[in-house]
N, C-alpha and C. Protein backbone atom coordinates (compact mmCIF):
# COMPACT_ATOMS: atom_id res chain seq x y z
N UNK A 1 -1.24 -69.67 168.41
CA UNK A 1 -0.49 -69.07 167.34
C UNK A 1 -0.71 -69.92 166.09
N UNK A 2 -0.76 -68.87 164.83
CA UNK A 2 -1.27 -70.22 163.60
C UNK A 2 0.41 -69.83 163.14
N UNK A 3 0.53 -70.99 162.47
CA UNK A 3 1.56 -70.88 161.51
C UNK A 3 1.58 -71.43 159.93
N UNK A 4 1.64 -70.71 159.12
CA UNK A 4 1.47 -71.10 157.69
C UNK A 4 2.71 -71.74 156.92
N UNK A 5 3.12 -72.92 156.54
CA UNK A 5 3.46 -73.21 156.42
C UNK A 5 3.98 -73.45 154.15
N UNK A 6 5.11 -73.39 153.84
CA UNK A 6 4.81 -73.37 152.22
C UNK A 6 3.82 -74.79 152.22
N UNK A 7 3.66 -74.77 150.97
CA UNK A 7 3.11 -76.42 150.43
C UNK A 7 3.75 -77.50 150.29
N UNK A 8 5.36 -77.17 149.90
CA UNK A 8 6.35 -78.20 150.34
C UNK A 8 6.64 -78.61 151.59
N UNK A 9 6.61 -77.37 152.94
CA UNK A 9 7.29 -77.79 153.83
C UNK A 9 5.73 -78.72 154.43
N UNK A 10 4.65 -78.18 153.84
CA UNK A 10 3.57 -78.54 154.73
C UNK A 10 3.18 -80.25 154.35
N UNK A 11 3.47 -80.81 153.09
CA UNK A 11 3.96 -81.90 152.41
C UNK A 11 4.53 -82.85 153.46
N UNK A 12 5.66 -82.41 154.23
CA UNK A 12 6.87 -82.64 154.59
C UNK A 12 6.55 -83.21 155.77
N UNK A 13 5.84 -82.00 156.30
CA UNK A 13 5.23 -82.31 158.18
C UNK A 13 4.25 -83.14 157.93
N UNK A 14 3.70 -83.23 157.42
CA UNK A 14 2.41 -84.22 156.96
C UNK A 14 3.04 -85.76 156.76
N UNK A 15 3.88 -85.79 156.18
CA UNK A 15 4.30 -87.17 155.85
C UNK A 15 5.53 -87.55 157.08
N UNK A 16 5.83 -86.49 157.58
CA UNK A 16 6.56 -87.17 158.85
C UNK A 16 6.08 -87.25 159.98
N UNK A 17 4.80 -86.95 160.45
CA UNK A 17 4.12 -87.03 160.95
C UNK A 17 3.31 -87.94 161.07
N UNK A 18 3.22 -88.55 159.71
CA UNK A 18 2.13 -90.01 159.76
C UNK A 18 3.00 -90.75 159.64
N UNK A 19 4.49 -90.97 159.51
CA UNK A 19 5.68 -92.00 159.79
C UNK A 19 5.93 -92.07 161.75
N UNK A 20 5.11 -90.83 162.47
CA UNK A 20 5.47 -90.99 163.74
C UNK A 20 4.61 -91.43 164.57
N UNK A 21 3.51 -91.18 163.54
CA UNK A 21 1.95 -91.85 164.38
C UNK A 21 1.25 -90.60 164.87
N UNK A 22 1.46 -89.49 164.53
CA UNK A 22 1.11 -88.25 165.21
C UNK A 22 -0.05 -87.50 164.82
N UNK A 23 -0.22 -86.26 165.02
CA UNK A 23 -1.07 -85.50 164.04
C UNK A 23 0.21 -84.25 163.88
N UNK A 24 -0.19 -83.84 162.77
CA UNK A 24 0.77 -82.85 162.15
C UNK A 24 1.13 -81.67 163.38
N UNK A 25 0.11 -81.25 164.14
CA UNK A 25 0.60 -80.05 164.51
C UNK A 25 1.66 -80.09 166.36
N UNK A 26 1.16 -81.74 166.30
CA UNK A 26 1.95 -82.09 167.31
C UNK A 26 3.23 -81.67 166.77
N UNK A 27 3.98 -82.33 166.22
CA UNK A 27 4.85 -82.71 165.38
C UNK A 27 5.45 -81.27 165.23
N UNK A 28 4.90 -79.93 165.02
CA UNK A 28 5.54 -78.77 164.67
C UNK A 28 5.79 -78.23 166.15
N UNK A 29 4.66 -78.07 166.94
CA UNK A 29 5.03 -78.00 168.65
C UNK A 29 6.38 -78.80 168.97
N UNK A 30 6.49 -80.20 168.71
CA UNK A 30 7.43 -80.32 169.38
C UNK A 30 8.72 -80.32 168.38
N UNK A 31 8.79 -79.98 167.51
CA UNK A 31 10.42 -79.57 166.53
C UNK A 31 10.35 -77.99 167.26
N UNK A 32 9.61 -77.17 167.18
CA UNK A 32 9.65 -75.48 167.85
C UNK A 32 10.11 -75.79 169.49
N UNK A 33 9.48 -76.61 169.85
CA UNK A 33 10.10 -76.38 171.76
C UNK A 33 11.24 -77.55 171.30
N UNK A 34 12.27 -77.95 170.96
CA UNK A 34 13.34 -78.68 170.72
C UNK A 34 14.28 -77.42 170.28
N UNK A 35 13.82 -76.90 169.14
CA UNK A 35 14.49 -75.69 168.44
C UNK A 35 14.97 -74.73 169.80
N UNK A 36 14.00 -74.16 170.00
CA UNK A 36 13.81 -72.78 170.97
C UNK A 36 14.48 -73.29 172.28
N UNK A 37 14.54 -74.60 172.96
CA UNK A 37 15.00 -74.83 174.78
C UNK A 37 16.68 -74.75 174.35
N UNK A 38 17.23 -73.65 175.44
CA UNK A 38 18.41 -73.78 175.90
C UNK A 38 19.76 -75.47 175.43
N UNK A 39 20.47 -75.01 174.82
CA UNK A 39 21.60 -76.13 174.63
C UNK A 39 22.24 -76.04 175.98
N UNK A 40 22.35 -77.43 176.03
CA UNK A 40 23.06 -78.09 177.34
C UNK A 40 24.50 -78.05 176.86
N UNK A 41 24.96 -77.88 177.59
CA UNK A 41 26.92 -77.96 177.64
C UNK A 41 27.07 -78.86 178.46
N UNK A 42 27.74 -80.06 177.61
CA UNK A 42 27.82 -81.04 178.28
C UNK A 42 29.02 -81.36 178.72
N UNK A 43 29.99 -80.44 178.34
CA UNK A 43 31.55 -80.61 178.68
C UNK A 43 31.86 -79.10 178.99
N UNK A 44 33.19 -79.01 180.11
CA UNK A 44 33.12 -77.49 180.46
C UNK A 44 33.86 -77.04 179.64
N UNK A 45 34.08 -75.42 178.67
CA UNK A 45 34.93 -75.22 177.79
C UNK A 45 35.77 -74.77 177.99
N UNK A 46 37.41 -74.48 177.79
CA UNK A 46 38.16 -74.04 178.15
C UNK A 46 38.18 -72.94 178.06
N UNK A 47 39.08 -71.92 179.10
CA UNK A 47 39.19 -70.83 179.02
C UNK A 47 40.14 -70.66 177.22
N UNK A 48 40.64 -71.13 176.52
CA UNK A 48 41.07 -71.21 175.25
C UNK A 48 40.63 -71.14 174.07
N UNK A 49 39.52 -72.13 174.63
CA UNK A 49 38.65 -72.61 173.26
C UNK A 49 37.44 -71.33 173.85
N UNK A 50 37.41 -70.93 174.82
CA UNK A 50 36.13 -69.13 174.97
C UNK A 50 36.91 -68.26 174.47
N UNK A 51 37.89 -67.85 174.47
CA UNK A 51 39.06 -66.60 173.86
C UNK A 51 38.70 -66.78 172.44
N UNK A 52 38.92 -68.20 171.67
CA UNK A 52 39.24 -68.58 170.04
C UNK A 52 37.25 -68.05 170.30
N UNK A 53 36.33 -68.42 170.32
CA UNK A 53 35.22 -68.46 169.47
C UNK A 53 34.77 -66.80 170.03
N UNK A 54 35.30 -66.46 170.84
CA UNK A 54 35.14 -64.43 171.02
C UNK A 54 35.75 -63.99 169.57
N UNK A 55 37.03 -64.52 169.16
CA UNK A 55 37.79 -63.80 168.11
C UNK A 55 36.75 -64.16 166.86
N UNK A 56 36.52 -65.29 166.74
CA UNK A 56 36.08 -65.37 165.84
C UNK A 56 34.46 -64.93 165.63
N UNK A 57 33.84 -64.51 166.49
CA UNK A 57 32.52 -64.15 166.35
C UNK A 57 33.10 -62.60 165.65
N UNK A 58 34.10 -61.98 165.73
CA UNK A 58 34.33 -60.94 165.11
C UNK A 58 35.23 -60.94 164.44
N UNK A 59 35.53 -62.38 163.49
CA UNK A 59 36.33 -62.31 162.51
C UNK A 59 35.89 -61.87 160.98
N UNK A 60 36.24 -61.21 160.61
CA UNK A 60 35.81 -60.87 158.56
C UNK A 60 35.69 -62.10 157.80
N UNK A 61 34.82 -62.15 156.81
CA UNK A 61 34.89 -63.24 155.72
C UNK A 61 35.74 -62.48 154.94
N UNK A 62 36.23 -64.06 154.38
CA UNK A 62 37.45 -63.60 153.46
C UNK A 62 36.75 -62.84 151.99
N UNK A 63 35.69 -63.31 151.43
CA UNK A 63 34.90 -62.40 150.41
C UNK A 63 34.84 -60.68 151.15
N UNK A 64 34.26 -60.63 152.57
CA UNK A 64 34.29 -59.40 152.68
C UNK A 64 35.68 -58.60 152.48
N UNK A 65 36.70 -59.14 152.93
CA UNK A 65 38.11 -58.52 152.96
C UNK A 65 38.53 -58.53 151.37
N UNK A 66 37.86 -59.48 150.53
CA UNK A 66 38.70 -59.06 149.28
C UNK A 66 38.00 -57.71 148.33
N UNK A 67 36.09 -57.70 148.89
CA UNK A 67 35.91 -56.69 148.16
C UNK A 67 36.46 -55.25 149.39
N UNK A 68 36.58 -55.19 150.11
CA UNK A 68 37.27 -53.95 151.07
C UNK A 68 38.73 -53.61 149.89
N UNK A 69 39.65 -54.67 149.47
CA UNK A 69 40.74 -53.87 149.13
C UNK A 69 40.52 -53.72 148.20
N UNK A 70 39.25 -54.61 146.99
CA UNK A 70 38.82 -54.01 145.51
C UNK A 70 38.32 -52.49 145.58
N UNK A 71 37.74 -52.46 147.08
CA UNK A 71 37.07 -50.63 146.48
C UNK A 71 37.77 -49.79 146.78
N UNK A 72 39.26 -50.51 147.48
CA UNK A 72 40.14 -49.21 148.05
C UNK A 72 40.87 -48.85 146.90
N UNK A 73 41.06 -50.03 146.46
CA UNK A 73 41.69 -49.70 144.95
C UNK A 73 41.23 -48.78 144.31
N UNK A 74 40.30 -49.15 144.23
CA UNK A 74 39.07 -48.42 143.12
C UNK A 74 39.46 -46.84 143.35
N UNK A 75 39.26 -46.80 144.93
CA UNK A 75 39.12 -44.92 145.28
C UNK A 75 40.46 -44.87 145.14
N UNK A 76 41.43 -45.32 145.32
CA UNK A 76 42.51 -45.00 145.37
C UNK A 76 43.06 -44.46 143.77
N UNK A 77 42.42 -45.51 142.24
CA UNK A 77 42.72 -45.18 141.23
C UNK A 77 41.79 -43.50 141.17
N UNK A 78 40.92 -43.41 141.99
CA UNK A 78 39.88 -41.92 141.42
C UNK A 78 40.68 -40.91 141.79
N UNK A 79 41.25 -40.81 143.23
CA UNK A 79 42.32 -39.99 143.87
C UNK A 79 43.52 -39.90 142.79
N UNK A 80 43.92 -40.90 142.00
CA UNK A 80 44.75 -40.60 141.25
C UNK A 80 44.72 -39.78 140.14
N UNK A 81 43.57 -40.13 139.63
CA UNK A 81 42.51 -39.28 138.50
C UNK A 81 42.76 -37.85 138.60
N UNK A 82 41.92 -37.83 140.14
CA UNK A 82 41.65 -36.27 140.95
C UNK A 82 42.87 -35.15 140.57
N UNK A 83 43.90 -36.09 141.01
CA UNK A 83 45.13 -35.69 141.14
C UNK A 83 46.44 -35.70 140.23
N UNK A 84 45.70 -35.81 139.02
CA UNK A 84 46.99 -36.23 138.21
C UNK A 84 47.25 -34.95 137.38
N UNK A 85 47.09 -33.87 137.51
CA UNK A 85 47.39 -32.86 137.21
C UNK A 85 48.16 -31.65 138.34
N UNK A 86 48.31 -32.34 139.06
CA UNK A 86 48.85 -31.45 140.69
C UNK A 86 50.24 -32.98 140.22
N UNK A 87 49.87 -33.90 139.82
CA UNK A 87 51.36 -34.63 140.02
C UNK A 87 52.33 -34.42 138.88
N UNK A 88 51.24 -33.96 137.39
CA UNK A 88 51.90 -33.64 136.00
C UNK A 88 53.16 -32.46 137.02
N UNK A 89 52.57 -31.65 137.82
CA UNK A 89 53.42 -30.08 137.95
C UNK A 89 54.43 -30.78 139.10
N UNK A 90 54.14 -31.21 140.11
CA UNK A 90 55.22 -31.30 140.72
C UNK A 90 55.81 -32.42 139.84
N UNK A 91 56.06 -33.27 139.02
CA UNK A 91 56.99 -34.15 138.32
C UNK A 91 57.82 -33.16 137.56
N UNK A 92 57.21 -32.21 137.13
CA UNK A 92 57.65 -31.29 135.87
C UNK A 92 58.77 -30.26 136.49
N UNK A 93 57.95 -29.98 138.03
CA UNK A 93 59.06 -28.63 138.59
C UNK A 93 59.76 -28.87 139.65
N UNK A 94 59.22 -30.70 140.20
CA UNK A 94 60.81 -31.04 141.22
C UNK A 94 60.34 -30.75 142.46
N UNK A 95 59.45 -29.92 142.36
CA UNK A 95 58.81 -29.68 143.91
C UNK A 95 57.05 -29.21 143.80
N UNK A 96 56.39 -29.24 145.24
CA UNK A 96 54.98 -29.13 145.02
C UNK A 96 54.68 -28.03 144.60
C-alpha cells in the first residue's frame, strides 16, 4: 500500500525517524499497527461507568441544542406570520 503523505507531515516522519535510527517507512508501519491493534482494558469497568458512557454516546452538543430552539423559534415566529390574520378575527369576535 503507498501512502502519500503532505510535505509537512512527510518533514515530520523524516525527522522522527532519523531521531529513532530508522528508515521513514518503518516508522509509519509501526505508528499504523499501534493506531489500528485493539485497546487493552486494563481495569474491569463498572456496570455504572457502561450505563454513563451508553448515555452519553447519545448525548446532544450543547451548540446543537441551542441552534434546535433558534429554528423553532424561527418557525414558530413564521406560524405566527401565517396566522396573524385568523388571530386579528378571533381577538376581534371572542371566538374562532
Amino acid at each position: 500500500m503507498t501512502i502519500q503523505l503532505s510535505p509537512t507531515l512527510e518533514k515530520r516522519v523524516l525527522r522522527e525517524a532519523k531521531a529513532r535510527g530508522i528508515k521513514p517507512n518503518q516508522l509509519v508501519e509501526q505508528v499504523l499497527k499501534a493506531h489500528f491493534q485493539p485497546q487493552k482494558v486494563t481495569q474491569q469497568e463498572s456496570a455504572a461507568r457502561r450505563e454513563l458512557r451508553a448515555l452519553l454516546r447519545n448525548k446532544k452538543k450543547t451548540l446543537d441544542f441551542m441552534a434546535e430552539v433558534h429554528k423553532a423559534k424561527r418557525e414558530a415566529g413564521k406560524l405566527l406570520k401565517d396566522n396573524a390574520d385568523w388571530i386579528e378575527r378571533v381577538a376581534a369576535d371572542g371566538r374562532p
